[in-house]
Protein backbone atom coordinates (compact mmCIF):
# COMPACT_ATOMS: atom_id res chain seq x y z
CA UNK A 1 3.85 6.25 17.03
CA UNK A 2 5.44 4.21 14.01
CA UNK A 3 3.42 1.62 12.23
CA UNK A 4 5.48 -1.45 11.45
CA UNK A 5 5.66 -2.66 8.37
CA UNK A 6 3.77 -6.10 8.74
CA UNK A 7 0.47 -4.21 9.40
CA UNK A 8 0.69 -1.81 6.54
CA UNK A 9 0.71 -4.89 4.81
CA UNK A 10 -1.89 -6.67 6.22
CA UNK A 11 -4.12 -4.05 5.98
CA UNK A 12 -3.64 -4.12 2.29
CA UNK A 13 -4.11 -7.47 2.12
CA UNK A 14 -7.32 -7.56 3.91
CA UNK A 15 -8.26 -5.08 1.52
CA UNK A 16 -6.98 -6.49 -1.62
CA UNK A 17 -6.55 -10.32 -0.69
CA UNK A 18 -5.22 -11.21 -4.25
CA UNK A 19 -2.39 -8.17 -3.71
CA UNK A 20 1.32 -8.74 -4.02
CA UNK A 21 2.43 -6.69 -1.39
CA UNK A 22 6.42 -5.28 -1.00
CA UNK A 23 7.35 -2.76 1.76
CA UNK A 24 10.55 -1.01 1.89
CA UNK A 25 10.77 1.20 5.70
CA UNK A 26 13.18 3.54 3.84
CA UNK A 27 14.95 5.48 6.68
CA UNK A 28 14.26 2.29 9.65
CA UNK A 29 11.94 4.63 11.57
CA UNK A 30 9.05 2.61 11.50
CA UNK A 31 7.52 6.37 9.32
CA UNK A 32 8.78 6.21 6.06
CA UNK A 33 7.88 3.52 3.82
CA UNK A 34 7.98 2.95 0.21
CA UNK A 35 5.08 0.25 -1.43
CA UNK A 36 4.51 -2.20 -4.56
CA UNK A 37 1.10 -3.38 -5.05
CA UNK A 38 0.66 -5.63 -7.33
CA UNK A 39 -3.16 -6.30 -8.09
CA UNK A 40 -5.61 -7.55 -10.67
CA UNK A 41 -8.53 -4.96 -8.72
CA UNK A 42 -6.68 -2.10 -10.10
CA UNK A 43 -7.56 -3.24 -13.95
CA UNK A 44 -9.12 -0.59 -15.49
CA UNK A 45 -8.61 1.98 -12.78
CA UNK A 46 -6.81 5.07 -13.36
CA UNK A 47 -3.32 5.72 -11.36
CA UNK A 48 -5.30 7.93 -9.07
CA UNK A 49 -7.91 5.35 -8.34
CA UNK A 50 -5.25 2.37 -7.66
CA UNK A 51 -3.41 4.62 -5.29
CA UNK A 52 -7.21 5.65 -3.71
CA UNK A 53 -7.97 2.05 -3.15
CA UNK A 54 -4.28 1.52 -1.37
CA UNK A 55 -5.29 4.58 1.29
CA UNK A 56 -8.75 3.39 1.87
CA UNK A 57 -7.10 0.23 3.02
CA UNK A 58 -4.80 1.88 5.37
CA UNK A 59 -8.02 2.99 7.25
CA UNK A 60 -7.24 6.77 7.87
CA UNK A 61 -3.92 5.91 9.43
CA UNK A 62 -1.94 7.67 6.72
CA UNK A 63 -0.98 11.41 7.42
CA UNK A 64 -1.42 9.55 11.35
CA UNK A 65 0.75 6.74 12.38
CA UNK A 66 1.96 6.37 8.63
CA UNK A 67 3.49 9.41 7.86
CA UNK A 68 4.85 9.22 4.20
CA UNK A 69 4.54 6.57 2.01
CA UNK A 70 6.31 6.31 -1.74
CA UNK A 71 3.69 4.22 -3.40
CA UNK A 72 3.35 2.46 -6.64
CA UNK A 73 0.88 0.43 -8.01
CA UNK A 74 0.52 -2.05 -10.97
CA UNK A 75 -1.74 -5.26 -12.52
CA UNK A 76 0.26 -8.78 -12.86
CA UNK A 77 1.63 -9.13 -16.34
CA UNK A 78 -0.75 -11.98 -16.58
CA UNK A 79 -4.27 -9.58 -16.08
């Protein structure tokens, strides 16, 4: 069942309320997405541990309803 794209970001944002959140459904399935998260929690946290804290938001639903998902992470320019 495809996830839409409002409620991967919302779960990200429940997560990560100060996130910046962009989501591109890459081939309109509803199962292919490509994130940006933009967030001042990932200062100081490795690449890895950024993209660890964007799964655990997604609550086990990736590999499930969320099958592949180009992400990429950053801190605002300001942090």
């Amino acid at each position: 069942m495809p996830m839409p794209a409002a409620e991967i970001e919302k779960l990200i944002r429940d997560a990560l309320p100060d996130a910046r959140v962009s989501i591109e459904d890459l081939r309109g399935d509803g199962d292919h997405y490509a994130a940006h998260v933009i967030s001042a929690s990932f200062k100081g946290k490795t690449r890895v541990q950024q993209h660890q804290m964007v799964y655990q938001a997604l609550k086990g639903r990736m590999g499930n309803e969320l099958h592949a998902m180009a992400l990429q992470t950053s801190i605002p320019d300001s942090a």
